[in-house]
PDB file of N, CA and C in Angstrom:
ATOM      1  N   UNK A   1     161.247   6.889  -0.542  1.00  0.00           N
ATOM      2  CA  UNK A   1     161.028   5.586   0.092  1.00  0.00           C
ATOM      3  C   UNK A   1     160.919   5.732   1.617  1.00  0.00           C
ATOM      4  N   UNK A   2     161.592   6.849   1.943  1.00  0.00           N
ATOM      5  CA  UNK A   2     162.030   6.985   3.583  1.00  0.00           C
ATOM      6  C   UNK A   2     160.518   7.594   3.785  1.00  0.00           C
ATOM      7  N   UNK A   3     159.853   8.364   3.455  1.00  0.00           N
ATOM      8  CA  UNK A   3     158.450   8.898   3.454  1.00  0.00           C
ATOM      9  C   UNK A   3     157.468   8.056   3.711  1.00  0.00           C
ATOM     10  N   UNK A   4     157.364   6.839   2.732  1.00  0.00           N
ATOM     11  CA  UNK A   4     156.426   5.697   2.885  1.00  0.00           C
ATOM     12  C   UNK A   4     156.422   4.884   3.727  1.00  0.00           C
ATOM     13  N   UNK A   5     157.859   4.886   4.364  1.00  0.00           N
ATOM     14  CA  UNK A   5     157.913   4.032   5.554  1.00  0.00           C
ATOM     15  C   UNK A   5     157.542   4.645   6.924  1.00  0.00           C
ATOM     16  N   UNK A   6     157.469   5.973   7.232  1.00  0.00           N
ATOM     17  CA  UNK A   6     157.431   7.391   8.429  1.00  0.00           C
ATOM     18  C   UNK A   6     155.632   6.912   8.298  1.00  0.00           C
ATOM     19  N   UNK A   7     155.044   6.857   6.855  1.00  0.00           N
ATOM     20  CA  UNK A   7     153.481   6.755   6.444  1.00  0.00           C
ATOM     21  C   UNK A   7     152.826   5.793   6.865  1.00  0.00           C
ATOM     22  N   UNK A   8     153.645   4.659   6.996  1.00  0.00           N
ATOM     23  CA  UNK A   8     153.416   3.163   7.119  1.00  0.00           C
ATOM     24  C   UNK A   8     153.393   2.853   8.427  1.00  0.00           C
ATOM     25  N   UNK A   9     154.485   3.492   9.383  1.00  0.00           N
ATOM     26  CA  UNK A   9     154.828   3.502  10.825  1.00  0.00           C
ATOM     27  C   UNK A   9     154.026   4.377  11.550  1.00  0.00           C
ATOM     28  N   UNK A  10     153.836   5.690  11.099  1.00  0.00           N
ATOM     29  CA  UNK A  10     152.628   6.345  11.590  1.00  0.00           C
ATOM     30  C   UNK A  10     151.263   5.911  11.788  1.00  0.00           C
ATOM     31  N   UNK A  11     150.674   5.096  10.594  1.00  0.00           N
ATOM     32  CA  UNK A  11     149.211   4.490  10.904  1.00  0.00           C
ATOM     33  C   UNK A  11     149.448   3.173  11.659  1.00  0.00           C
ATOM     34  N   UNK A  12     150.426   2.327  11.744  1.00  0.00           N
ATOM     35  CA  UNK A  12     150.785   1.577  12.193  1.00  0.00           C
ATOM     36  C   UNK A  12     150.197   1.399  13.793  1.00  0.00           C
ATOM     37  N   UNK A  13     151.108   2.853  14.346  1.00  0.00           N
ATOM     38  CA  UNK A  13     150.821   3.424  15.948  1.00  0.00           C
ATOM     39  C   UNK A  13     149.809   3.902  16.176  1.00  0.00           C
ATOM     40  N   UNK A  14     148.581   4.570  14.610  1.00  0.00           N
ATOM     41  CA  UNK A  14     147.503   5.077  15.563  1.00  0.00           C
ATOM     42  C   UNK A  14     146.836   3.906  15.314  1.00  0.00           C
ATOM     43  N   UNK A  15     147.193   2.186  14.490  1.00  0.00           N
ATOM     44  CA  UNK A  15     146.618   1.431  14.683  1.00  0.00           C
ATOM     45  C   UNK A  15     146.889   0.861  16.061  1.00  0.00           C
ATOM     46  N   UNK A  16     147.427   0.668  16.678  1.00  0.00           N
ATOM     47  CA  UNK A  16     148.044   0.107  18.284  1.00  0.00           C
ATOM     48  C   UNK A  16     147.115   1.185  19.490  1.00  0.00           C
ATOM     49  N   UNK A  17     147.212   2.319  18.970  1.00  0.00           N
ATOM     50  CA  UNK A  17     146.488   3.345  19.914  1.00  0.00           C
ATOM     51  C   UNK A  17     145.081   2.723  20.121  1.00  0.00           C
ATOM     52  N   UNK A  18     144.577   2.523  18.879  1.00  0.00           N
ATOM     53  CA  UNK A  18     142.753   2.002  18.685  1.00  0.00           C
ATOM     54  C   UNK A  18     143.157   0.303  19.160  1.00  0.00           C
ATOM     55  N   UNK A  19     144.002   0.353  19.536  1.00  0.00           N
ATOM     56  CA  UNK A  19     143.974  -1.673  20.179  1.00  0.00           C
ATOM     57  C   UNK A  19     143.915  -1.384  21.759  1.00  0.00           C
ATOM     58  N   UNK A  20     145.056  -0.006  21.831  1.00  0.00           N
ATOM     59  CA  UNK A  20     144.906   0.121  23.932  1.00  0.00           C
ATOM     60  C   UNK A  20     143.375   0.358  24.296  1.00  0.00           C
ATOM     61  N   UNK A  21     142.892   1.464  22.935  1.00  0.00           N
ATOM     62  CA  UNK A  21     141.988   2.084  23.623  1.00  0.00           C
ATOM     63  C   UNK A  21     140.682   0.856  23.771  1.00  0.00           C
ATOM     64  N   UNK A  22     140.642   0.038  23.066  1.00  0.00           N
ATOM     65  CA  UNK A  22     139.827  -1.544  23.114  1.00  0.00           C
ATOM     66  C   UNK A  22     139.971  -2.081  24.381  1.00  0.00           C
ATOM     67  N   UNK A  23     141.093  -2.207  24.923  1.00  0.00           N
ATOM     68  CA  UNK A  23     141.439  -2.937  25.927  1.00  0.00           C
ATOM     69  C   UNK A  23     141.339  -2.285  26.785  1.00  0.00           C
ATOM     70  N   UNK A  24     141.517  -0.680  27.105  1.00  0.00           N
ATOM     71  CA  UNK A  24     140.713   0.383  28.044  1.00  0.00           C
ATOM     72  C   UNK A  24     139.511  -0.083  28.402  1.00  0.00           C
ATOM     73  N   UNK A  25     138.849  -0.124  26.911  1.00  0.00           N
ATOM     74  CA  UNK A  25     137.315  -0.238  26.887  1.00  0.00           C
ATOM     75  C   UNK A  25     136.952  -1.344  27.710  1.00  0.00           C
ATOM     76  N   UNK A  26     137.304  -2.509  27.508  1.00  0.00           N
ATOM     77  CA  UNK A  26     136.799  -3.496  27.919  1.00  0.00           C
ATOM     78  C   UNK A  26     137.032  -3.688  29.619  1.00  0.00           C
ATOM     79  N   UNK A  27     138.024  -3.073  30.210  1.00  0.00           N
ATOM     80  CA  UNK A  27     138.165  -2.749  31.209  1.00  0.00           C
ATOM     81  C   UNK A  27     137.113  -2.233  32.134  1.00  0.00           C
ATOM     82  N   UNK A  28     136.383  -1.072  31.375  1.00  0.00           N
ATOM     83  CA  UNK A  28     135.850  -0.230  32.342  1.00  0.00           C
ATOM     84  C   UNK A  28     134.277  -0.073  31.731  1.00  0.00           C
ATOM     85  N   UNK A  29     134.103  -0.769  30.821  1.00  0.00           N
ATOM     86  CA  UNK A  29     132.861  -1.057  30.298  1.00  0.00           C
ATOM     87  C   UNK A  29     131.857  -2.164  31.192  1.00  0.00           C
ATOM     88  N   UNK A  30     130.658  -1.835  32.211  1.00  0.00           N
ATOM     89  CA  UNK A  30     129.764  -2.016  32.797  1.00  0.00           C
ATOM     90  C   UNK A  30     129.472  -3.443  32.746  1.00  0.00           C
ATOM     91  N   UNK A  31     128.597  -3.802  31.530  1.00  0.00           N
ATOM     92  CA  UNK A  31     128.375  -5.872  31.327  1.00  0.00           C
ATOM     93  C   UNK A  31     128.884  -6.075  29.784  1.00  0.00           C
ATOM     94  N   UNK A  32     128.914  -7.372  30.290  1.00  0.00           N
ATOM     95  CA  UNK A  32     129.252  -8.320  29.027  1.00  0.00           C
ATOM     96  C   UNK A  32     129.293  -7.182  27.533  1.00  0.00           C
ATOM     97  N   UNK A  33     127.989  -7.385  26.989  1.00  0.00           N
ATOM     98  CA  UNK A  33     127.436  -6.568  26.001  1.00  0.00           C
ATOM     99  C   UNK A  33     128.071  -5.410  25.495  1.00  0.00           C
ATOM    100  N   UNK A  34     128.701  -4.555  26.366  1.00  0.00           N
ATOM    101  CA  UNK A  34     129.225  -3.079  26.064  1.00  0.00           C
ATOM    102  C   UNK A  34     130.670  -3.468  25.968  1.00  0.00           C
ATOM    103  N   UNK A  35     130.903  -4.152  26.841  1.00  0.00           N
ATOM    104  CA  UNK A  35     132.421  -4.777  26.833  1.00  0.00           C
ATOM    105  C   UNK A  35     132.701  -5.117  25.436  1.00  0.00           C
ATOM    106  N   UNK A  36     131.878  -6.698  24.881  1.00  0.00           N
ATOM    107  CA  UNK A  36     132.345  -6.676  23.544  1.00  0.00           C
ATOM    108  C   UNK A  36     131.949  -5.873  22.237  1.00  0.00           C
ATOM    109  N   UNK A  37     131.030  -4.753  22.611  1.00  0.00           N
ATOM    110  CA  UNK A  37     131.395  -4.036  21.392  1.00  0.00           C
ATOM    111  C   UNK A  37     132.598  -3.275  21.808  1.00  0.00           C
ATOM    112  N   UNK A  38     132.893  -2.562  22.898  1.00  0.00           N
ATOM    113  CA  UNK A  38     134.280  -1.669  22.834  1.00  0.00           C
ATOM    114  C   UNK A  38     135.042  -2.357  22.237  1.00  0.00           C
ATOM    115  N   UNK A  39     135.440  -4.077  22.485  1.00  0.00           N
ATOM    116  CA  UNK A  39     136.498  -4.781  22.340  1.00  0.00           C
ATOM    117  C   UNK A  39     136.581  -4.908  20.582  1.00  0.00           C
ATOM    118  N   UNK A  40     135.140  -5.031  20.469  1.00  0.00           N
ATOM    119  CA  UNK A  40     135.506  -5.141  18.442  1.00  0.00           C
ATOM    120  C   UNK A  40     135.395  -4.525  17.824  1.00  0.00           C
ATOM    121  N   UNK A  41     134.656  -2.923  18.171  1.00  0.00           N
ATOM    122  CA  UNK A  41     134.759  -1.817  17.443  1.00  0.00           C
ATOM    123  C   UNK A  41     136.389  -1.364  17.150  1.00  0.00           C
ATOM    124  N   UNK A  42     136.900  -0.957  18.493  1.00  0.00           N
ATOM    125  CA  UNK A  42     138.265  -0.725  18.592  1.00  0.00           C
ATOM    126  C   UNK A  42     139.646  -1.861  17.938  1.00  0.00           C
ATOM    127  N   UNK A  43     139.348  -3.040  18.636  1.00  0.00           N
ATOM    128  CA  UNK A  43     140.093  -4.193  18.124  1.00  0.00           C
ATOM    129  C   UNK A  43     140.310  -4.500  16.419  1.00  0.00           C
ATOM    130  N   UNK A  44     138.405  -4.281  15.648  1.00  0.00           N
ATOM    131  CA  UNK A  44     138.976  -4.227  14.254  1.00  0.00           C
ATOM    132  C   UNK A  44     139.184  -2.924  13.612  1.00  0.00           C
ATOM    133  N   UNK A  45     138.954  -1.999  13.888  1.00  0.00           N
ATOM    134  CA  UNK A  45     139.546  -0.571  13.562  1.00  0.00           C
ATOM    135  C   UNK A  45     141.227  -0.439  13.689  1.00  0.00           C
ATOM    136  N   UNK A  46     141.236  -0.698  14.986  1.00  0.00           N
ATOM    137  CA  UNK A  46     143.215  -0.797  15.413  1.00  0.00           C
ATOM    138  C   UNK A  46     143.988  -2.435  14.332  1.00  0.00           C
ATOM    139  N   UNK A  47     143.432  -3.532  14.274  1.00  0.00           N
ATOM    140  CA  UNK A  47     144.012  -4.441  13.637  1.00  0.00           C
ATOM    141  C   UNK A  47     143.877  -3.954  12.197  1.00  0.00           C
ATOM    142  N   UNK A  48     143.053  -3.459  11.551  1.00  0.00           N
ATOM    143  CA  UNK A  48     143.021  -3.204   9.977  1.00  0.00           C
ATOM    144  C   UNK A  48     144.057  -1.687  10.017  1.00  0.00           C
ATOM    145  N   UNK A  49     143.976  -0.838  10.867  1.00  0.00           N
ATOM    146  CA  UNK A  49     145.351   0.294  10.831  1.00  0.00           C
ATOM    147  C   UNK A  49     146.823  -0.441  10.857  1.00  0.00           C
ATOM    148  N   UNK A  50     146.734  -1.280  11.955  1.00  0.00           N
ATOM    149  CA  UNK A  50     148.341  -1.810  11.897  1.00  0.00           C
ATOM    150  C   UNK A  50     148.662  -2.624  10.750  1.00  0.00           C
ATOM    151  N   UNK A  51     147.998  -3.695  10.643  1.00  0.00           N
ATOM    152  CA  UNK A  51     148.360  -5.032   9.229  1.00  0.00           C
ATOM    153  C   UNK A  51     148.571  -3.181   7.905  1.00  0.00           C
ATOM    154  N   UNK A  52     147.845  -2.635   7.885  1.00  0.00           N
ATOM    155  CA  UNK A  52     147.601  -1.629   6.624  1.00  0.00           C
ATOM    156  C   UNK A  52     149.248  -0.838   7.059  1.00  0.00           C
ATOM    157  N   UNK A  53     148.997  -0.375   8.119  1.00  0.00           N
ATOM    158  CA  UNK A  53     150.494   0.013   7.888  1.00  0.00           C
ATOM    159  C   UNK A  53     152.170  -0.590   8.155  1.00  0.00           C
ATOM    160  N   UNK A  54     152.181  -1.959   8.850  1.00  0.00           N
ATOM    161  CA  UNK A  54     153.040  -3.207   8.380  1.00  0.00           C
ATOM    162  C   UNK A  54     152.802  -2.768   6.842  1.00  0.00           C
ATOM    163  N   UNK A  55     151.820  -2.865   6.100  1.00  0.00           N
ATOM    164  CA  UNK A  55     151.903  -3.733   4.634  1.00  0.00           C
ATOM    165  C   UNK A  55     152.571  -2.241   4.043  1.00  0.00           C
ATOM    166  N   UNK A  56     152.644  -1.163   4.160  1.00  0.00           N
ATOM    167  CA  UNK A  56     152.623  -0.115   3.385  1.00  0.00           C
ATOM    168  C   UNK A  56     154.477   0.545   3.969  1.00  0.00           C
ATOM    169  N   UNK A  57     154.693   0.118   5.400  1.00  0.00           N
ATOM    170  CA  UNK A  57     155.742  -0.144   5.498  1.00  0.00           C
ATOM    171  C   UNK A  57     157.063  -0.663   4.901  1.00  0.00           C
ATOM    172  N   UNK A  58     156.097  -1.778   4.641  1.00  0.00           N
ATOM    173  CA  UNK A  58     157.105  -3.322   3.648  1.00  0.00           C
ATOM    174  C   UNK A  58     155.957  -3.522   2.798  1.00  0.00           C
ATOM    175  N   UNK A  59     156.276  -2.757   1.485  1.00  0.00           N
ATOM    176  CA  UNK A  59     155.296  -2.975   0.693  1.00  0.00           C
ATOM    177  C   UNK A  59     155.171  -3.934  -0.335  1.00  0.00           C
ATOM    178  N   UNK A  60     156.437  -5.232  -0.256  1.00  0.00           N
ATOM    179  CA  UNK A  60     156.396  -6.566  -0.876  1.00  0.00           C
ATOM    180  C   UNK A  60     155.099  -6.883   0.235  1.00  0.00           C
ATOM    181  N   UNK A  61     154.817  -6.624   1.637  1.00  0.00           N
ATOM    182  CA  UNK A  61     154.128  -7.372   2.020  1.00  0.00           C
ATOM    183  C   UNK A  61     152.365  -6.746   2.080  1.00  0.00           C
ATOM    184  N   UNK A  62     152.151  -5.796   1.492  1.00  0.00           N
ATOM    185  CA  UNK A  62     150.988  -5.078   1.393  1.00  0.00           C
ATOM    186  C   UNK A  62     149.715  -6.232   0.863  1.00  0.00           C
ATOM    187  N   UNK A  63     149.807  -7.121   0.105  1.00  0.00           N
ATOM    188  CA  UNK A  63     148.650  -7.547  -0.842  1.00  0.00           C
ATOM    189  C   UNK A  63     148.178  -8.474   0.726  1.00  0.00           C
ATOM    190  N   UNK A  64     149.674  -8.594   1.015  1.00  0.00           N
ATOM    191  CA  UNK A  64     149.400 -10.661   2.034  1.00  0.00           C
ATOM    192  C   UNK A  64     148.639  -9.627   3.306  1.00  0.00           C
ATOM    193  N   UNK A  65     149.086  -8.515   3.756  1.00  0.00           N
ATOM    194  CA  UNK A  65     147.982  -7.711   4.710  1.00  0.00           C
ATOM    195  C   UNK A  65     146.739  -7.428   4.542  1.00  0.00           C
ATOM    196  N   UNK A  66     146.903  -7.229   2.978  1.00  0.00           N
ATOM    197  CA  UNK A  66     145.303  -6.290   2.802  1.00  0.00           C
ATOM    198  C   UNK A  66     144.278  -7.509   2.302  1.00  0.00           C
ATOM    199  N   UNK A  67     144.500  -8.876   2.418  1.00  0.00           N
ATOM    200  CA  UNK A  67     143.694 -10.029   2.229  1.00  0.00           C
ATOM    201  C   UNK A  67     143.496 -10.530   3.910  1.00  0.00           C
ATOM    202  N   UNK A  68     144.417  -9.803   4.471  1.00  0.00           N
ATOM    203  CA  UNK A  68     144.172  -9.729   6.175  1.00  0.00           C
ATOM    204  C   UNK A  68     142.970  -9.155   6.725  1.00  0.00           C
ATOM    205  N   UNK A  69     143.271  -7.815   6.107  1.00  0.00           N
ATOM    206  CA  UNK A  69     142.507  -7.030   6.698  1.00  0.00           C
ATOM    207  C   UNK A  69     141.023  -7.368   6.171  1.00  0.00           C
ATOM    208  N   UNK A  70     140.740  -7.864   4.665  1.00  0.00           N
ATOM    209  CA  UNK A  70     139.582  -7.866   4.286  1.00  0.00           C
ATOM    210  C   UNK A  70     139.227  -9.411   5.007  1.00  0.00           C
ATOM    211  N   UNK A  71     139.549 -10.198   5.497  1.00  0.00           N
ATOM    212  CA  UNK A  71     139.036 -11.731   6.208  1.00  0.00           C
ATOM    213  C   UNK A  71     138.748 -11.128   7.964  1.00  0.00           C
ATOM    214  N   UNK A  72     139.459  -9.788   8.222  1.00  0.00           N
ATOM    215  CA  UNK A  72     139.241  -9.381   9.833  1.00  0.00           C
ATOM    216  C   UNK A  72     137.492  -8.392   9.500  1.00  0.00           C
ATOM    217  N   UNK A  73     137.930  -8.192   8.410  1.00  0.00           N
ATOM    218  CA  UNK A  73     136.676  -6.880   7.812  1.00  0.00           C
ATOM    219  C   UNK A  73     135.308  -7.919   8.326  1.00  0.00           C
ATOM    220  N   UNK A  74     134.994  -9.082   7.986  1.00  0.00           N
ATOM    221  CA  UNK A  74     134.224  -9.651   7.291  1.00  0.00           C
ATOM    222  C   UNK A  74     133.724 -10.528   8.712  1.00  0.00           C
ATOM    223  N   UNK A  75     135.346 -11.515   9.594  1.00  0.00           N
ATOM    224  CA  UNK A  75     134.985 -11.950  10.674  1.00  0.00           C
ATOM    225  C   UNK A  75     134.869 -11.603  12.078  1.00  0.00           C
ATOM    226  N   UNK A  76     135.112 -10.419  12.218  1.00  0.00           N
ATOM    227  CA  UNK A  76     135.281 -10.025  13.492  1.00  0.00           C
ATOM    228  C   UNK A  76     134.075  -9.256  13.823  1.00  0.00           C
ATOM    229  N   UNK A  77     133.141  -8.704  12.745  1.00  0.00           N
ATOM    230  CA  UNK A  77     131.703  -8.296  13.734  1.00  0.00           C
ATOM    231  C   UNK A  77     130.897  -9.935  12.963  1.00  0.00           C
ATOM    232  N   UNK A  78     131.008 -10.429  12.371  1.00  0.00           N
ATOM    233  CA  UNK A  78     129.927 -11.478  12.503  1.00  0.00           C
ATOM    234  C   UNK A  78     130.452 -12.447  14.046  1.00  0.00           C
ATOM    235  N   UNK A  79     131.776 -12.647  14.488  1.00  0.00           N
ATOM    236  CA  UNK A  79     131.765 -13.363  15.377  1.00  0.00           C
ATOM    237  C   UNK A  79     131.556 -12.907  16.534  1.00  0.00           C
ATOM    238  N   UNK A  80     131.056 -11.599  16.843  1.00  0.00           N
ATOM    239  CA  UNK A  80     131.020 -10.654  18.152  1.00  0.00           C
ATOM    240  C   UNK A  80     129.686 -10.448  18.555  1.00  0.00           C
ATOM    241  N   UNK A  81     128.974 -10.623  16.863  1.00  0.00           N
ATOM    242  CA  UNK A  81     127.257 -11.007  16.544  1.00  0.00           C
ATOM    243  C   UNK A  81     126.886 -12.207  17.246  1.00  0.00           C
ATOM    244  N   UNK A  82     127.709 -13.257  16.876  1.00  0.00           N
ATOM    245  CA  UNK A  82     127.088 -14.320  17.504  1.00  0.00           C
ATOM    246  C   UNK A  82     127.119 -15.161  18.948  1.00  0.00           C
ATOM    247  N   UNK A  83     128.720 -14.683  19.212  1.00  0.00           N
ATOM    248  CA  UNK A  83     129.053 -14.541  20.697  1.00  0.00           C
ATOM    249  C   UNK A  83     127.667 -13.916  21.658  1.00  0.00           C
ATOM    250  N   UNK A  84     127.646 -12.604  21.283  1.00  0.00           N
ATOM    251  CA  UNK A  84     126.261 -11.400  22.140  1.00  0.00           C
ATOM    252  C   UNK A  84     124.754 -12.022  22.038  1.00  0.00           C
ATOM    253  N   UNK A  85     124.654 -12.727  20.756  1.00  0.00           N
ATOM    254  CA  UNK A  85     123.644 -13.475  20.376  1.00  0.00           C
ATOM    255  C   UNK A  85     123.549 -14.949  21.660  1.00  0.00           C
ATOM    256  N   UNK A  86     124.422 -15.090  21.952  1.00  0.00           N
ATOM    257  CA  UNK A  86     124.344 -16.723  22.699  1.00  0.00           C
ATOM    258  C   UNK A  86     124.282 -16.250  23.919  1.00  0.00           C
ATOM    259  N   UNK A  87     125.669 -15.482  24.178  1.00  0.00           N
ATOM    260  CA  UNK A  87     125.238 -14.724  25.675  1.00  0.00           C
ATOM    261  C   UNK A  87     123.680 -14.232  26.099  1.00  0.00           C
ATOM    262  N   UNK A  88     122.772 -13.710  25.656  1.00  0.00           N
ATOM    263  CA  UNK A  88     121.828 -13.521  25.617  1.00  0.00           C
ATOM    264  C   UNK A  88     120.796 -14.700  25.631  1.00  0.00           C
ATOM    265  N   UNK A  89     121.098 -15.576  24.446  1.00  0.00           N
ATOM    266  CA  UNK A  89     120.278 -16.680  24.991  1.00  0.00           C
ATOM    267  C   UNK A  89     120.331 -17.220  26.509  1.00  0.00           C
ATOM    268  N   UNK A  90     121.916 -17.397  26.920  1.00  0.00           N
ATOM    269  CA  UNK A  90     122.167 -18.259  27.882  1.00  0.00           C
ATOM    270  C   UNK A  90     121.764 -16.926  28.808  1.00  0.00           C
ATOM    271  N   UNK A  91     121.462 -15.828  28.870  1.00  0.00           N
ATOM    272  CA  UNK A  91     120.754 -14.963  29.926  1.00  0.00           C
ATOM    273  C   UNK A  91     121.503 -14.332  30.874  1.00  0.00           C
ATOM    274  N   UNK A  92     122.764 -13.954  30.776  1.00  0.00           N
ATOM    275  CA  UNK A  92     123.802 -13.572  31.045  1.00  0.00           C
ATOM    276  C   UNK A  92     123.161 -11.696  31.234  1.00  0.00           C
ATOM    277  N   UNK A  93     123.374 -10.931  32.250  1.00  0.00           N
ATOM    278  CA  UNK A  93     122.164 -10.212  32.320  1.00  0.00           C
ATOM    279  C   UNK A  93     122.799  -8.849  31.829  1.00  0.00           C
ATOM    280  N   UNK A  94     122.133  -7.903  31.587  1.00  0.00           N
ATOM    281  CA  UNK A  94     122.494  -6.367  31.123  1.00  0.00           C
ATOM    282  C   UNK A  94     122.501  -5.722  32.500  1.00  0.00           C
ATOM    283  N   UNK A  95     123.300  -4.297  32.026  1.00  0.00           N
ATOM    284  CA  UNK A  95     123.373  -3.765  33.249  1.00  0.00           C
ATOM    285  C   UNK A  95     122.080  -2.760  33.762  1.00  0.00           C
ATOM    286  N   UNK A  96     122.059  -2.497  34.514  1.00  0.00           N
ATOM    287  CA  UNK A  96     120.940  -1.733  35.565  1.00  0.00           C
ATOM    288  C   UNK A  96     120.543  -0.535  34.963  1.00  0.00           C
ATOM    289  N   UNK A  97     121.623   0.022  34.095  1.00  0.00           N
ATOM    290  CA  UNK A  97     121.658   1.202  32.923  1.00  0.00           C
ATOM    291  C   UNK A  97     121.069   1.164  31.816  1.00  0.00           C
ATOM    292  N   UNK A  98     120.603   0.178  31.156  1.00  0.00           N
ATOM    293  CA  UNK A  98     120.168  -0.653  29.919  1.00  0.00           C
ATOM    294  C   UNK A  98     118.595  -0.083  29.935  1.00  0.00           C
ATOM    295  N   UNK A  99     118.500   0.838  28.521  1.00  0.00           N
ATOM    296  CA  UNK A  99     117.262   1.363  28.896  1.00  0.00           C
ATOM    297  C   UNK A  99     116.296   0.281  28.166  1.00  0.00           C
ATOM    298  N   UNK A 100     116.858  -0.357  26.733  1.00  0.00           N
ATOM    299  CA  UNK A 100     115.737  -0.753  26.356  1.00  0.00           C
ATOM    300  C   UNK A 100     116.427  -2.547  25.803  1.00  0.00           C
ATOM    301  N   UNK A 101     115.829  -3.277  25.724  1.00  0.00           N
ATOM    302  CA  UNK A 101     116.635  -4.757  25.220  1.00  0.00           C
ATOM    303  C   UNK A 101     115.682  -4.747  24.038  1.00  0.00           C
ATOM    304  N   UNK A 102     116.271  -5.172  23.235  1.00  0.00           N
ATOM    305  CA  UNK A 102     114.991  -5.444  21.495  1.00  0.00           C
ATOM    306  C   UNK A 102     114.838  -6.723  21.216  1.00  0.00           C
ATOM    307  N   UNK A 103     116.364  -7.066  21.592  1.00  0.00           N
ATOM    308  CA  UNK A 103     116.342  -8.570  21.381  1.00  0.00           C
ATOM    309  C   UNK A 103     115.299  -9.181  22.064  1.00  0.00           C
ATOM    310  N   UNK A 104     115.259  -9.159  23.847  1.00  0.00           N
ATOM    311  CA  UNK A 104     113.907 -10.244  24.067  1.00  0.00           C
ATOM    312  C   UNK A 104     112.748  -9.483  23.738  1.00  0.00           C
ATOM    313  N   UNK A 105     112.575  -8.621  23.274  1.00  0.00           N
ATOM    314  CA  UNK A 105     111.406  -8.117  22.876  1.00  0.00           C
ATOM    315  C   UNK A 105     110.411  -8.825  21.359  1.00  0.00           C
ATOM    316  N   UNK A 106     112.056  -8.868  20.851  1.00  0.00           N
ATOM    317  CA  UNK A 106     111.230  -9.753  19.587  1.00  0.00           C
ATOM    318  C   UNK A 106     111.085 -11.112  20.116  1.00  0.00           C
ATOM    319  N   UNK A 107     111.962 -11.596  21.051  1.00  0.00           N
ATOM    320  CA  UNK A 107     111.689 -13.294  21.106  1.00  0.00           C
ATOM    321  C   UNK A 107     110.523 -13.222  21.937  1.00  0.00           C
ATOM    322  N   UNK A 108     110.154 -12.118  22.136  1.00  0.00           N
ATOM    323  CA  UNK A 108     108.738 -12.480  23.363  1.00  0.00           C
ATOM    324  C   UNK A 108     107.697 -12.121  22.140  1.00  0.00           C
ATOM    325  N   UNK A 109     107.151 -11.735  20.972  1.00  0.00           N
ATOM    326  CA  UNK A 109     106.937 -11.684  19.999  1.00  0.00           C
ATOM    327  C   UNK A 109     106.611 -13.056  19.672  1.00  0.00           C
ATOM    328  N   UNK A 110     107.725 -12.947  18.923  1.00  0.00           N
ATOM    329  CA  UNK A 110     107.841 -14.582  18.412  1.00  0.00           C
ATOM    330  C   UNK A 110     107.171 -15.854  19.105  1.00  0.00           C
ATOM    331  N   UNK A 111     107.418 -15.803  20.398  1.00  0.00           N
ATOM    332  CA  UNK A 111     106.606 -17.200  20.867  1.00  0.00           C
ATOM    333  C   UNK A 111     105.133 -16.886  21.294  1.00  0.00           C
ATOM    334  N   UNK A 112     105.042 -15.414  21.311  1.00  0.00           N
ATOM    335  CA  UNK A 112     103.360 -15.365  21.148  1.00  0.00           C
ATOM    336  C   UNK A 112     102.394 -15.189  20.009  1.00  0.00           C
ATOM    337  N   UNK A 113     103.514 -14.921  19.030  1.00  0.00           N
ATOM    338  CA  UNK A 113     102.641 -15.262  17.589  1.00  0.00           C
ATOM    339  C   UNK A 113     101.996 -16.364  16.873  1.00  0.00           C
ATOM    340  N   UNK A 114     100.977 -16.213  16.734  1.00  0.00           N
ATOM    341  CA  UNK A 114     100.106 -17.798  15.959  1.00  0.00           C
ATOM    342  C   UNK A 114     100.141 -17.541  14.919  1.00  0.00           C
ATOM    343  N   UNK A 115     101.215 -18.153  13.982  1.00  0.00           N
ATOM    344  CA  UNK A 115     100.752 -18.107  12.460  1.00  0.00           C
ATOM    345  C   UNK A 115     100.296 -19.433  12.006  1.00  0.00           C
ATOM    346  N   UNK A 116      99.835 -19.875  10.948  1.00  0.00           N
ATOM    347  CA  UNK A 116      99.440 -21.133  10.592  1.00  0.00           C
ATOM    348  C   UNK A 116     101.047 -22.303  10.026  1.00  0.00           C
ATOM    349  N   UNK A 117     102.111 -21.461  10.094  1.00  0.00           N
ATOM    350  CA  UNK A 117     103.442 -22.214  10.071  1.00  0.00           C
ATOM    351  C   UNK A 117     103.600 -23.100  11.449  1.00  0.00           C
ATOM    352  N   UNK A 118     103.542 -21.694  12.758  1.00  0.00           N
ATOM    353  CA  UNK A 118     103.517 -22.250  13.928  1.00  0.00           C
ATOM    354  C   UNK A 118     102.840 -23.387  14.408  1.00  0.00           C
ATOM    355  N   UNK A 119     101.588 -23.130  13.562  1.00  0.00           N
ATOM    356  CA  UNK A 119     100.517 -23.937  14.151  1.00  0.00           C
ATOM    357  C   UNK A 119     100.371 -25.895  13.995  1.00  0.00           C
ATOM    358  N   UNK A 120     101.531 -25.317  12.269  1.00  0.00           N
ATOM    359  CA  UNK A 120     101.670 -26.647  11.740  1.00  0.00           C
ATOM    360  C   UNK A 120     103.145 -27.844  12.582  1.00  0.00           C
ATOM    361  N   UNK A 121     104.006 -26.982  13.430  1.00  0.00           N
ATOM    362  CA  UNK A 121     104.916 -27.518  13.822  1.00  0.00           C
ATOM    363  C   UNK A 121     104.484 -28.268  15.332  1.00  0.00           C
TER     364      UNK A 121
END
């Protein structure tokens, strides 16, 4: 039992490690854009290590974590998607380093395409 808990506490801390190193990231990460992927690559990598090892720790509480971890699985890059998505609309700019943008590439696409959908709106 004393094993599972050393197991539980161990991923626990290298889950906390992948939360500093997020908050490193976001620190010293250039614009917006790079910032929040460091922040949610790291943030849900380190939150699904810790809840996983809380739950494996105290393993009455494992199921109520691992329905945690699968709702962080699921919301934390769609909401980081749509955050980067708006920032971008609202034009919030990339940095000077930024070799290529795709995104306005397709929206510059898009409003120069004539299809007969377009044509009908």
């Amino acid at each position: 039992m004393e094993a599972i808990r050393l197991i539980g506490a161990l991923i626990a801390l290298v889950g906390s490690l992948f939360l500093f190193l997020g908050a490193l990231g976001i620190l010293r990460m250039p614009d917006l854009y790079n910032r929040m992927q460091a922040g949610t690559k790291s943030t849900t990598l380190g939150s699904i290590l810790t809840l996983l090892g809380i739950g494996i720790y105290h393993l009455p509480w494992f199921w109520q974590t691992f329905i945690l971890v699968a709702f962080l699985v699921t919301t934390n890059p769609l909401s980081s998607h749509a955050l980067a998505r708006a920032a971008h609309f609202r034009g919030i700019p990339l940095t000077r380093k930024t070799v290529e943008d795709r995104l306005s590439k397709d929206e510059k696409k898009e409003k120069h395409s004539t299809t007969p959908e377009a044509e009908l709106l």
